[in-house]
N, C-alpha and C. Protein backbone atom coordinates (compact mmCIF):
# COMPACT_ATOMS: atom_id res chain seq x y z
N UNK A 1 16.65 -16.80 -4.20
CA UNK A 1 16.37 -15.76 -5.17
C UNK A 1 14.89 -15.39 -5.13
N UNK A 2 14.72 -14.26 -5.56
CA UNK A 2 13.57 -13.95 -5.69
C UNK A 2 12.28 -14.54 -6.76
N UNK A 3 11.05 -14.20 -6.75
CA UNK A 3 10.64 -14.64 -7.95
C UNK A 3 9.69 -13.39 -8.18
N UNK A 4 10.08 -12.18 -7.99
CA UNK A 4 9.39 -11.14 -8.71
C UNK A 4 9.41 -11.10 -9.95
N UNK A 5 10.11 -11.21 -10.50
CA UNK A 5 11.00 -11.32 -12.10
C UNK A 5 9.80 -12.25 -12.71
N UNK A 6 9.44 -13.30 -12.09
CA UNK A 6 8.66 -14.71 -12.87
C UNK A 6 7.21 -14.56 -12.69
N UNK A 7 7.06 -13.45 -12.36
CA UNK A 7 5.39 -13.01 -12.44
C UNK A 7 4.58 -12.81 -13.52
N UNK A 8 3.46 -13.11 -13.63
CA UNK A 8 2.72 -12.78 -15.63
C UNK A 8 2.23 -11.23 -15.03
N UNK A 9 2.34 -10.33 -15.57
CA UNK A 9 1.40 -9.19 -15.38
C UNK A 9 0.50 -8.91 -16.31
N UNK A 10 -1.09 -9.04 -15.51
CA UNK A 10 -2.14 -8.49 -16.85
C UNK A 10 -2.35 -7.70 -16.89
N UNK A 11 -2.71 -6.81 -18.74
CA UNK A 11 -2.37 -6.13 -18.85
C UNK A 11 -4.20 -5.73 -18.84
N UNK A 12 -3.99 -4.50 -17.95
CA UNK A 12 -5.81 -4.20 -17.86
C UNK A 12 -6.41 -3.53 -18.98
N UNK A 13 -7.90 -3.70 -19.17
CA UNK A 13 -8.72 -3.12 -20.61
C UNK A 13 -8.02 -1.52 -20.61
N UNK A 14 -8.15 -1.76 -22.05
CA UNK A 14 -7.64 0.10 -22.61
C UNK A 14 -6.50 0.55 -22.46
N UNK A 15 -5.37 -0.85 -22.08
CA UNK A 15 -3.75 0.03 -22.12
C UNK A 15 -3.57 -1.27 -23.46
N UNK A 16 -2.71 -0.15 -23.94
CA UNK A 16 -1.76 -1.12 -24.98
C UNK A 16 -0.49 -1.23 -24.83
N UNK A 17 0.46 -2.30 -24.44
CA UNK A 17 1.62 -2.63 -24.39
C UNK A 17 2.48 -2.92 -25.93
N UNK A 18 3.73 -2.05 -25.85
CA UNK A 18 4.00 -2.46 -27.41
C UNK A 18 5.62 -2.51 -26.72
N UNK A 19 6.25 -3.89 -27.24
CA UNK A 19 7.84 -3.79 -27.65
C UNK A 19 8.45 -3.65 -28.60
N UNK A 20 9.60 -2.94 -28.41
CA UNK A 20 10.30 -2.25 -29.72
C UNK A 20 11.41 -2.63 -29.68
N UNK A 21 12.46 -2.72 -30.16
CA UNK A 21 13.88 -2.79 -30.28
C UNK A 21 14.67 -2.46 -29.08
N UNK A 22 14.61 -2.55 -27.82
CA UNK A 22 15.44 -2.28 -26.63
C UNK A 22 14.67 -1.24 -25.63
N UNK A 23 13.33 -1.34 -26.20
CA UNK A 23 11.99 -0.38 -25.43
C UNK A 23 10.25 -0.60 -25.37
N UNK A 24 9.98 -0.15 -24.35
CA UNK A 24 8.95 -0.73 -23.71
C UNK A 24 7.94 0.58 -23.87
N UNK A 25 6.75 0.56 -24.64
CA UNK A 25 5.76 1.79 -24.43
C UNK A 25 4.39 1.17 -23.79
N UNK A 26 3.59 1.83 -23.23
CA UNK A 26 2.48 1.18 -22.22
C UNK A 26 1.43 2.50 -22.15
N UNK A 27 0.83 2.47 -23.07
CA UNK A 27 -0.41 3.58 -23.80
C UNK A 27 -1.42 3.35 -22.64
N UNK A 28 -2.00 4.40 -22.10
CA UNK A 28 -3.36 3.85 -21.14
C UNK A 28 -4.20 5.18 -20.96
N UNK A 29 -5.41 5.16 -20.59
CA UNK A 29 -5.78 6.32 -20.47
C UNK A 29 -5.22 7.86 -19.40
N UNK A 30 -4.65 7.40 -18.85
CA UNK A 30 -3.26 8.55 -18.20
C UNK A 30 -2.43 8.93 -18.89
N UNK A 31 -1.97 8.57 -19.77
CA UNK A 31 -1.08 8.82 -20.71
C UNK A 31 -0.08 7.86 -21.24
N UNK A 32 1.32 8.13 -21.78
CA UNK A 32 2.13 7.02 -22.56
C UNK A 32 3.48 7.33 -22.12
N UNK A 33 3.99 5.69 -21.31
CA UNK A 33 5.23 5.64 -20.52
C UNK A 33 6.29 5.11 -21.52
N UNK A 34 7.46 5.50 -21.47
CA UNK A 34 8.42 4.76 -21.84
C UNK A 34 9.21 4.40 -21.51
N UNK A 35 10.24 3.14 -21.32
CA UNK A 35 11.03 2.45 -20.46
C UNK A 35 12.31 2.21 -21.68
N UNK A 36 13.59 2.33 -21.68
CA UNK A 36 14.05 1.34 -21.97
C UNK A 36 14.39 0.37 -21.36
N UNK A 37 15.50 -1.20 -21.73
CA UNK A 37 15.66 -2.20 -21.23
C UNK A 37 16.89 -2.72 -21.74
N UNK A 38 17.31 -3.54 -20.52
CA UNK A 38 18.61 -4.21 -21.13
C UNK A 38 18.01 -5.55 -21.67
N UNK A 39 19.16 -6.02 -22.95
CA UNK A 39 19.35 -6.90 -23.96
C UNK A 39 19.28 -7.95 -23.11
N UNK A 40 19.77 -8.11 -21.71
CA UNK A 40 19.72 -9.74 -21.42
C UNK A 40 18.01 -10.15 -20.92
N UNK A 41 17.43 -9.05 -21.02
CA UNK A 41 16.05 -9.72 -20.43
C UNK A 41 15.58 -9.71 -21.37
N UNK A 42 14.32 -10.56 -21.90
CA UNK A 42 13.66 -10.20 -23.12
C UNK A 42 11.93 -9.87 -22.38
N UNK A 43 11.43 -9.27 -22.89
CA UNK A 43 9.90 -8.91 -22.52
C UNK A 43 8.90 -9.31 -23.85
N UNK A 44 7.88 -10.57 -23.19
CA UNK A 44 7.21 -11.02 -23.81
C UNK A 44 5.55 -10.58 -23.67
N UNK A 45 4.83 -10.36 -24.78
CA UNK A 45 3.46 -10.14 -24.69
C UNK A 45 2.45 -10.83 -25.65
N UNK A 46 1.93 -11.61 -24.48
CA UNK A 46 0.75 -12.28 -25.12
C UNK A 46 -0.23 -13.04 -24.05
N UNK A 47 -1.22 -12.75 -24.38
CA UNK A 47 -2.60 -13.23 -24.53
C UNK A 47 -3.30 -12.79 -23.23
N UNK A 48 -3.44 -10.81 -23.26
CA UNK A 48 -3.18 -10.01 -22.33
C UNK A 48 -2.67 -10.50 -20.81
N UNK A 49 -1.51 -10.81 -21.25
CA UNK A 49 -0.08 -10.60 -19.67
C UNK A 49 0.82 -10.37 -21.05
N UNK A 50 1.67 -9.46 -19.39
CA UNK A 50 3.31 -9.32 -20.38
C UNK A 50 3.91 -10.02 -19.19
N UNK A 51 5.25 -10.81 -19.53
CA UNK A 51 6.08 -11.45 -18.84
C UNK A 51 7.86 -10.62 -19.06
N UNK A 52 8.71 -10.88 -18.26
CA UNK A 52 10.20 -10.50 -17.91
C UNK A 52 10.96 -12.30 -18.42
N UNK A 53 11.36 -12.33 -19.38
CA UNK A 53 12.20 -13.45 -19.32
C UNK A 53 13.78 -13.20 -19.94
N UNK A 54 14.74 -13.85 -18.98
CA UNK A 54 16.30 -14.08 -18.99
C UNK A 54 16.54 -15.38 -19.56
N UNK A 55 17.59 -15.52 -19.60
CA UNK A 55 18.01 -16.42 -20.19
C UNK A 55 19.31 -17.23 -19.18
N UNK A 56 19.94 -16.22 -18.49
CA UNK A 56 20.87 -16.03 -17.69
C UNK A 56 20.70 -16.43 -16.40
N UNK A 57 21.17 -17.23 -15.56
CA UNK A 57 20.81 -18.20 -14.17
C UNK A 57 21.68 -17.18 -13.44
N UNK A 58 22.83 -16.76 -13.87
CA UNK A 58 23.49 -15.60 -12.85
C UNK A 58 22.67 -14.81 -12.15
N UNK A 59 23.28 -13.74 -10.85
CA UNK A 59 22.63 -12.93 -10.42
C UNK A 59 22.32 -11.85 -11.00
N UNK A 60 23.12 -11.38 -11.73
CA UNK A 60 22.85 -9.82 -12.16
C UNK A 60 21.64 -9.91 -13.21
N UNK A 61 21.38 -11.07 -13.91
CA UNK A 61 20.72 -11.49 -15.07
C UNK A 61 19.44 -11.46 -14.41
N UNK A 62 19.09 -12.11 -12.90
CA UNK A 62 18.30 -12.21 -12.43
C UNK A 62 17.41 -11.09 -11.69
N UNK A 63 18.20 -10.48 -11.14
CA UNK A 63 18.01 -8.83 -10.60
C UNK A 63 17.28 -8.25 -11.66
N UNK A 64 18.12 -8.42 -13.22
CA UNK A 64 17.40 -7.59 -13.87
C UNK A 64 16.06 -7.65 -14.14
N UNK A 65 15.84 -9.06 -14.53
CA UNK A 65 14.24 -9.60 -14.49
C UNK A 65 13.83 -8.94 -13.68
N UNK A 66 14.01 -9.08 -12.45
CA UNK A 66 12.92 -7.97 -11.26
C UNK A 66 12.67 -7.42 -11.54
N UNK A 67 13.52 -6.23 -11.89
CA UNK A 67 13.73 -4.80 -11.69
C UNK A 67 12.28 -4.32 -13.13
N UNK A 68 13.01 -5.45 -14.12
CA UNK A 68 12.03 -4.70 -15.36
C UNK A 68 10.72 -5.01 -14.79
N UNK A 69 10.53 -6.34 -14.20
CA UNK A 69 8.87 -6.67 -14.08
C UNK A 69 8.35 -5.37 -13.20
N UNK A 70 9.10 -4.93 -12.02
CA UNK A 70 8.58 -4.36 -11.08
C UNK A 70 8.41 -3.14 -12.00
N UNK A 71 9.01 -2.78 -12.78
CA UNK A 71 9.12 -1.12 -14.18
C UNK A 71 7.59 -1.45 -14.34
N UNK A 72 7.59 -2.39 -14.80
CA UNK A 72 6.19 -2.87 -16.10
C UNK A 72 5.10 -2.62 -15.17
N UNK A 73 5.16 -2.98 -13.94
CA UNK A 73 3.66 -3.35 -13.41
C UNK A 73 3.88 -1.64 -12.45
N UNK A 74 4.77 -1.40 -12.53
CA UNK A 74 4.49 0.18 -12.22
C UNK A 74 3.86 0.93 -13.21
N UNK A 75 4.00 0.68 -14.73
CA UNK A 75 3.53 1.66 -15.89
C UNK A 75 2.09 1.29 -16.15
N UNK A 76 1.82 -0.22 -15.82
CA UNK A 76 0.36 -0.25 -15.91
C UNK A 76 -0.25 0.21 -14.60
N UNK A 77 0.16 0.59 -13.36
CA UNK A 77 -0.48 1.04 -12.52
C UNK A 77 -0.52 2.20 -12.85
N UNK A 78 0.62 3.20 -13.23
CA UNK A 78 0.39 4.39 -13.75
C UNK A 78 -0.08 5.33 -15.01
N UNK A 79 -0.53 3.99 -15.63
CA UNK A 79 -1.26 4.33 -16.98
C UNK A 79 -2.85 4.16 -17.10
N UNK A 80 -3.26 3.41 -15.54
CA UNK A 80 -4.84 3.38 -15.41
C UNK A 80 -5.14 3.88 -14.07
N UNK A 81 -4.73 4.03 -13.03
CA UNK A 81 -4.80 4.55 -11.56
C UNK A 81 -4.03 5.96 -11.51
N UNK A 82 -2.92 5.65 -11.99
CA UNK A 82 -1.58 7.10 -11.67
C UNK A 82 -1.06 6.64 -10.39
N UNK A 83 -0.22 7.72 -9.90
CA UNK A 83 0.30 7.80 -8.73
C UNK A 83 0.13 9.30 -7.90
N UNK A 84 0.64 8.95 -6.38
CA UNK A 84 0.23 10.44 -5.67
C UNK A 84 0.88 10.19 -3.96
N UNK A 85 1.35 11.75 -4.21
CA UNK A 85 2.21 11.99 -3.12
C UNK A 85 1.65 12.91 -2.13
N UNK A 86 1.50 13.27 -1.07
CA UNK A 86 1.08 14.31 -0.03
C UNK A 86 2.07 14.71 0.33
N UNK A 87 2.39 16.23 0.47
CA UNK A 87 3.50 16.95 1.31
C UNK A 87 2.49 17.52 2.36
N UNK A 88 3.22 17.81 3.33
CA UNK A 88 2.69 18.84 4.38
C UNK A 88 3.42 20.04 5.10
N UNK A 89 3.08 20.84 5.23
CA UNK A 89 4.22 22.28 5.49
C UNK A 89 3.74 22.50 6.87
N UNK A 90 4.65 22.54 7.68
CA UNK A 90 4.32 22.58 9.34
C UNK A 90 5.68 24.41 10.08
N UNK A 91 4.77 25.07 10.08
CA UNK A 91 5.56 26.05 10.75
C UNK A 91 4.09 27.30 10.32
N UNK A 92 5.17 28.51 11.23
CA UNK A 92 3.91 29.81 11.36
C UNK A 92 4.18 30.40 10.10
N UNK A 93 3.19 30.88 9.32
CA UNK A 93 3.58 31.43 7.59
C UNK A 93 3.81 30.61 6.67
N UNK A 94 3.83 29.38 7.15
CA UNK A 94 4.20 28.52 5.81
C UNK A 94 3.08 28.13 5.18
N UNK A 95 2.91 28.30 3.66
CA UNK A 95 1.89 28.28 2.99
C UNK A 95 2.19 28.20 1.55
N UNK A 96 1.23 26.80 0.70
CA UNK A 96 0.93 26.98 -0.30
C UNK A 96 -0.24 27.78 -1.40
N UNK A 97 0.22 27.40 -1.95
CA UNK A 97 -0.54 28.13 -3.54
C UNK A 97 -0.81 27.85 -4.84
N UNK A 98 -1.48 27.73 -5.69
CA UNK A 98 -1.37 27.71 -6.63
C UNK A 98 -1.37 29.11 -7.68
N UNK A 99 -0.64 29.22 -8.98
CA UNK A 99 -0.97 30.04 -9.39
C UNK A 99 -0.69 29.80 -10.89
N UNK A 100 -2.06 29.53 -11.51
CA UNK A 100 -2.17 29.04 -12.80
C UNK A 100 -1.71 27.91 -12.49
N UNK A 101 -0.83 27.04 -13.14
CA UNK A 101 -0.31 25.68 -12.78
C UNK A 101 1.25 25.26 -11.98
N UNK A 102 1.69 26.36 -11.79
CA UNK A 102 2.77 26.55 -10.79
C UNK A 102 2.36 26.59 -9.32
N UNK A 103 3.59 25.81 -8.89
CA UNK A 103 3.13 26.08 -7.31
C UNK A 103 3.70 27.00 -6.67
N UNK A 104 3.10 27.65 -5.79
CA UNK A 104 4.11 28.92 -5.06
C UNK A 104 3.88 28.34 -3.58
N UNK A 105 5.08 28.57 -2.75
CA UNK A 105 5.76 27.91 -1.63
C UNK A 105 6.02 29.70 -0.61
N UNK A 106 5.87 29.49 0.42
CA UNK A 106 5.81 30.74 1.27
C UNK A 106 6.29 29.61 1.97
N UNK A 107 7.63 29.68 2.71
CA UNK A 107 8.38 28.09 3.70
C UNK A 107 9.56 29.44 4.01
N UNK A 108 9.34 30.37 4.72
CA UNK A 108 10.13 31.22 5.67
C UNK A 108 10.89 32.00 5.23
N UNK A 109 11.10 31.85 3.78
CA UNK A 109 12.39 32.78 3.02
C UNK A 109 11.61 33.81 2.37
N UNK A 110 12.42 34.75 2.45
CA UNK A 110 12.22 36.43 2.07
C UNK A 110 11.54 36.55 0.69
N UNK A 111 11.65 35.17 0.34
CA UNK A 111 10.67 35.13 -1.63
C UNK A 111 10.00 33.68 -1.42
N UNK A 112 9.04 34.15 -2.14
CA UNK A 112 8.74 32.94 -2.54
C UNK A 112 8.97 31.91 -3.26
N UNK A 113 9.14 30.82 -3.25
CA UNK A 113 9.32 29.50 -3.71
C UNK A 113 8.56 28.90 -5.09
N UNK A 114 8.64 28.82 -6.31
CA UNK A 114 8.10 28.85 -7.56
C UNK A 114 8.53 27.35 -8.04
N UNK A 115 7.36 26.35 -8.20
CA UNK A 115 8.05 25.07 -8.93
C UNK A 115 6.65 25.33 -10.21
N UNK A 116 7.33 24.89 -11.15
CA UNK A 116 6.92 24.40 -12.66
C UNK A 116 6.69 23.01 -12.34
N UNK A 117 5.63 22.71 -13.33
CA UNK A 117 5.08 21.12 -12.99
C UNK A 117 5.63 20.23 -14.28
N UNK A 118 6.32 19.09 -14.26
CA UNK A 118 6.95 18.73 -15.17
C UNK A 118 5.78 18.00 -16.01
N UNK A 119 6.32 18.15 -17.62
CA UNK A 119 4.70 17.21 -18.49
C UNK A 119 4.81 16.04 -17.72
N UNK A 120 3.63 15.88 -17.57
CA UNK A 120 2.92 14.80 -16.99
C UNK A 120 2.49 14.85 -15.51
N UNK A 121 2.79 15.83 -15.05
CA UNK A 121 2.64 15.78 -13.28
C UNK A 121 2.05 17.14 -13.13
N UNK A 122 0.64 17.11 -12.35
CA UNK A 122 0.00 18.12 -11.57
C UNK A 122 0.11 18.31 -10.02
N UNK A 123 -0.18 19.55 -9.88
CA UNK A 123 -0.29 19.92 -8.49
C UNK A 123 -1.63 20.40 -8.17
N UNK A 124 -1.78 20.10 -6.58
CA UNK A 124 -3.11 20.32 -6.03
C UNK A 124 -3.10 20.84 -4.74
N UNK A 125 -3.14 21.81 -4.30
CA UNK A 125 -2.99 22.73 -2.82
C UNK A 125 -4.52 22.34 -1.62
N UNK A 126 -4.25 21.81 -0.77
CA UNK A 126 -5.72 21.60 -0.14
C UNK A 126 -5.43 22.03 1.18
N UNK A 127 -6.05 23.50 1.45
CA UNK A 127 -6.13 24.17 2.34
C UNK A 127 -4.74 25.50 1.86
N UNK A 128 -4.03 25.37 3.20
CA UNK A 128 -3.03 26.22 2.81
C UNK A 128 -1.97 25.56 2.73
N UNK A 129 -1.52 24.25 3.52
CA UNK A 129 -0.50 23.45 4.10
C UNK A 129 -0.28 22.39 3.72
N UNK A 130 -1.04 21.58 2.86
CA UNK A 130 -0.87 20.23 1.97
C UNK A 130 -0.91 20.39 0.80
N UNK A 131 0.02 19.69 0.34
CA UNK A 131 0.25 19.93 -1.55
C UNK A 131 0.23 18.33 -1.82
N UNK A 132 -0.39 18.23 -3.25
CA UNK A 132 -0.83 16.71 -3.73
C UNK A 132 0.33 16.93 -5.10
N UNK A 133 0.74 15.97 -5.46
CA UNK A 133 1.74 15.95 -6.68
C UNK A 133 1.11 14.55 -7.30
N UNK A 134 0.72 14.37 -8.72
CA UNK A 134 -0.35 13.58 -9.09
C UNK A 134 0.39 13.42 -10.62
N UNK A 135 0.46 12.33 -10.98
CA UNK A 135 0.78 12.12 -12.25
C UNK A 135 0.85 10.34 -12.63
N UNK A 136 1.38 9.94 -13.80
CA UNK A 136 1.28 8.70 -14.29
C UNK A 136 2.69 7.85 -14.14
N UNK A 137 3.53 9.07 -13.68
CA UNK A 137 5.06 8.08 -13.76
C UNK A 137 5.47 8.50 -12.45
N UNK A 138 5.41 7.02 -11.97
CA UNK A 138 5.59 7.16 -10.70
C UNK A 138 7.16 7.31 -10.05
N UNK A 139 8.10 7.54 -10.91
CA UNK A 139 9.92 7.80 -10.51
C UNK A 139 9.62 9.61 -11.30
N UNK A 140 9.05 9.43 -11.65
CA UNK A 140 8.94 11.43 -11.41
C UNK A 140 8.11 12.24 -10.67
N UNK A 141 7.01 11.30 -10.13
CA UNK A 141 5.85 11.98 -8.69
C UNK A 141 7.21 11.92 -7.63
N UNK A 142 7.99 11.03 -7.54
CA UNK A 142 8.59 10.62 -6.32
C UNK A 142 9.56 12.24 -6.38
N UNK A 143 10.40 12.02 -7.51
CA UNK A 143 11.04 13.25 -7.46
C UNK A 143 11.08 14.41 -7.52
N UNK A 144 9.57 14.93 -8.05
CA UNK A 144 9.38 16.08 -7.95
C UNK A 144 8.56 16.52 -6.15
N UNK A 145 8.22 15.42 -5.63
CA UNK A 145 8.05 15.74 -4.19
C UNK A 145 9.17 15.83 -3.34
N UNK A 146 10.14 14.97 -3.45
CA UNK A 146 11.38 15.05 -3.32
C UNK A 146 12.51 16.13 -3.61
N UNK A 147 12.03 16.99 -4.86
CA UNK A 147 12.58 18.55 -5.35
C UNK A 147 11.82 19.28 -4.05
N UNK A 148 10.32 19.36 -3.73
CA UNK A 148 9.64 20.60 -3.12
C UNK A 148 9.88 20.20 -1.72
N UNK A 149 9.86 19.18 -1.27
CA UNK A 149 10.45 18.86 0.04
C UNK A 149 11.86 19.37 0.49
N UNK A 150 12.70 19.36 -0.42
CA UNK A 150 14.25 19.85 -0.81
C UNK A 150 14.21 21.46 -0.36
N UNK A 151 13.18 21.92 -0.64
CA UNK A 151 13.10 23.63 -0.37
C UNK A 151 13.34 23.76 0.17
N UNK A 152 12.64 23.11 1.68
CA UNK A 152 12.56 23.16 3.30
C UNK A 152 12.26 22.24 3.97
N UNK A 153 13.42 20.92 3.89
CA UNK A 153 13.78 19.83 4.68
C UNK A 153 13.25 20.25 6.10
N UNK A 154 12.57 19.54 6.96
CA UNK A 154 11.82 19.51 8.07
C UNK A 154 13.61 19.79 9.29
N UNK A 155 13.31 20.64 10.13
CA UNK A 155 14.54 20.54 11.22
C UNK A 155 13.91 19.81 12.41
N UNK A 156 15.13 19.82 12.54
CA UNK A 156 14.55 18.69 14.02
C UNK A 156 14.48 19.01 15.58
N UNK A 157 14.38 20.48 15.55
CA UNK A 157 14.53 21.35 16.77
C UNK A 157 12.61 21.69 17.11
N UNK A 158 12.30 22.78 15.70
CA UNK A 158 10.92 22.80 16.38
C UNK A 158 10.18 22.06 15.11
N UNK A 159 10.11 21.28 14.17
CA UNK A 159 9.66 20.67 13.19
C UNK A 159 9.13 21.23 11.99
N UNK A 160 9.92 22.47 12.09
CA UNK A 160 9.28 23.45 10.91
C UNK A 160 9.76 22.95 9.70
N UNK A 161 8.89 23.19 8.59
CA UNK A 161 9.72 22.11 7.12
C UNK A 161 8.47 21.66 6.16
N UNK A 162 9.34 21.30 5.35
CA UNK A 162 7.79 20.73 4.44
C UNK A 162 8.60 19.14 4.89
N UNK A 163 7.33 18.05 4.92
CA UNK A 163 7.69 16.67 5.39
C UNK A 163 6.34 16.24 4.50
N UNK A 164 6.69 14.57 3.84
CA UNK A 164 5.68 13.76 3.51
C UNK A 164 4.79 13.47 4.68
N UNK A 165 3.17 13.78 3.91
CA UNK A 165 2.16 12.93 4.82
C UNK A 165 2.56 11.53 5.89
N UNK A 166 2.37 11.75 6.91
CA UNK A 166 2.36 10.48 7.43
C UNK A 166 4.31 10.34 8.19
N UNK A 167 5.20 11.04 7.83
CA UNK A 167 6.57 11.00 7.84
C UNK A 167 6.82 10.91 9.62
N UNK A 168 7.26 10.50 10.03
CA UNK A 168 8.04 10.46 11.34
C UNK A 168 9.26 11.57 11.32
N UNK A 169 8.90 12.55 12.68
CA UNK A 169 10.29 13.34 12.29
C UNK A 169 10.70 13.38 13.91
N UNK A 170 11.91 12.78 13.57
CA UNK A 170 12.95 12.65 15.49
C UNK A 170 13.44 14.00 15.76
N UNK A 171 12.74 14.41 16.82
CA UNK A 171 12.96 15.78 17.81
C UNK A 171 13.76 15.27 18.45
N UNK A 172 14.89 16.48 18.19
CA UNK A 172 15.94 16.33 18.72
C UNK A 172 15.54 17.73 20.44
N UNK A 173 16.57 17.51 21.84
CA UNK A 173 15.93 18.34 22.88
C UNK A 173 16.99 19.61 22.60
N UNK A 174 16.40 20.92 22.48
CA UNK A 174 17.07 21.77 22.49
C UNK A 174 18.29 22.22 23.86
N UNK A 175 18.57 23.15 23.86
CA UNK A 175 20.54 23.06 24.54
C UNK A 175 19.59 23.12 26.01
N UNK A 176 19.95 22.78 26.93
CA UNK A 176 19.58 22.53 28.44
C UNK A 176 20.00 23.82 29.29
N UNK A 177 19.30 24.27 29.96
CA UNK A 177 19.73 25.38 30.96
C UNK A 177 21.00 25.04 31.47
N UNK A 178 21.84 26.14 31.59
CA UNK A 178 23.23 26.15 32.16
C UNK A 178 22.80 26.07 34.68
N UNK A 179 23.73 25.14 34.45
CA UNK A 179 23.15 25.05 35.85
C UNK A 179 24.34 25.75 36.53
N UNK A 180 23.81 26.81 37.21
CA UNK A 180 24.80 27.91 38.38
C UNK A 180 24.65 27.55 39.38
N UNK A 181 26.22 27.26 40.27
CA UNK A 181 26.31 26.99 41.51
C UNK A 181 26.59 28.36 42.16
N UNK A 182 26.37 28.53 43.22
CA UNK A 182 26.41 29.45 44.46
C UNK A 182 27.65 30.55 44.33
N UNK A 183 28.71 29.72 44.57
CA UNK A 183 30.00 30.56 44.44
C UNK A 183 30.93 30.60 43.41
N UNK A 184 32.10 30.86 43.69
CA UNK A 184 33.06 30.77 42.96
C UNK A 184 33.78 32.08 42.29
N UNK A 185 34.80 32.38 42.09
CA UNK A 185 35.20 33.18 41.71
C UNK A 185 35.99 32.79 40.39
């Protein structure tokens, strides 16, 4: 088994951790996360660490411990650091924008492409072709890069697409010359 679950996490200057009745809030200067949690784990706080404790030796009991610790020490990373994603747009015309706090997307279609930034998450255009998605909760940076990537999934012929920084994309070889023999009728 694992022992992610049995980790102390400290809790760094200027966030406040508070438990509530089946919920977890984690105040920091980024802003204020909220989690709920299942009843078989209990989440303890004191003497700045918060801990994940079960009661339950089963697996599922145990999983859960993980899962919350790994929640927790995500909300204090994203309540004093944040989180951040890079897209990159690879083809001729493809181009970002900002406009006011919306992003506008030029990715080959006859209109342009319009995303709204959800509370808590900004956008940042650097150049014409990289977009930054920046916020404190890091399961909604993931998905809202994951929405603008969605526009224009990268193809695998000439690599045109919006793709994450850094992404590996398998080129596939386009159709092969037809080979003509001499005769035949």
């Amino acid at each position: 088994m694992g022992r992610i679950g049995k980790r102390a996490l400290a809790i760094p200057g200027g966030v406040d951790v508070k438990v509530t009745d089946g919920a977890i809030e984690v105040k920091g200067p980024k802003g204020v996360l909220k989690q709920a949690y299942d009843g078989r784990v209990a989440i303890k706080v004191e003497g700045g660490k918060v801990m994940t404790l079960t009661d339950g030796s089963d697996k599922e009991s145990l999983s859960l411990q993980g899962l919350y610790n790994s929640l927790l020490k995500n909300m204090l990373t994203g309540v004093t650091a944040g989180f951040e994603k890079e897209l990159e747009m690879i083809g001729v015309g493809y181009r970002a924008q900002m406009q006011g706090k919306k992003l506008l997307l030029l990715a080959g279609f006859s209109h342009p492409v319009e995303f709204e930034p959800p509370a808590g998450i900004e956008f940042a255009v650097a150049g014409t072709n990289k977009i930054k998605i920046k916020g404190a909760d890091r399961q909604l940076v993931g998905q809202v890069a994951a929405n603008i990537r969605a526009a224009r999934t990268v193809e695998p012929y000439k690599g045109k697409g919006i793709k994450y920084a850094g992404e590996f994309v398998r080129r596939k070889a386009g159709k092969a010359a037809k080979a003509t023999t001499g005769g035949g009728a």
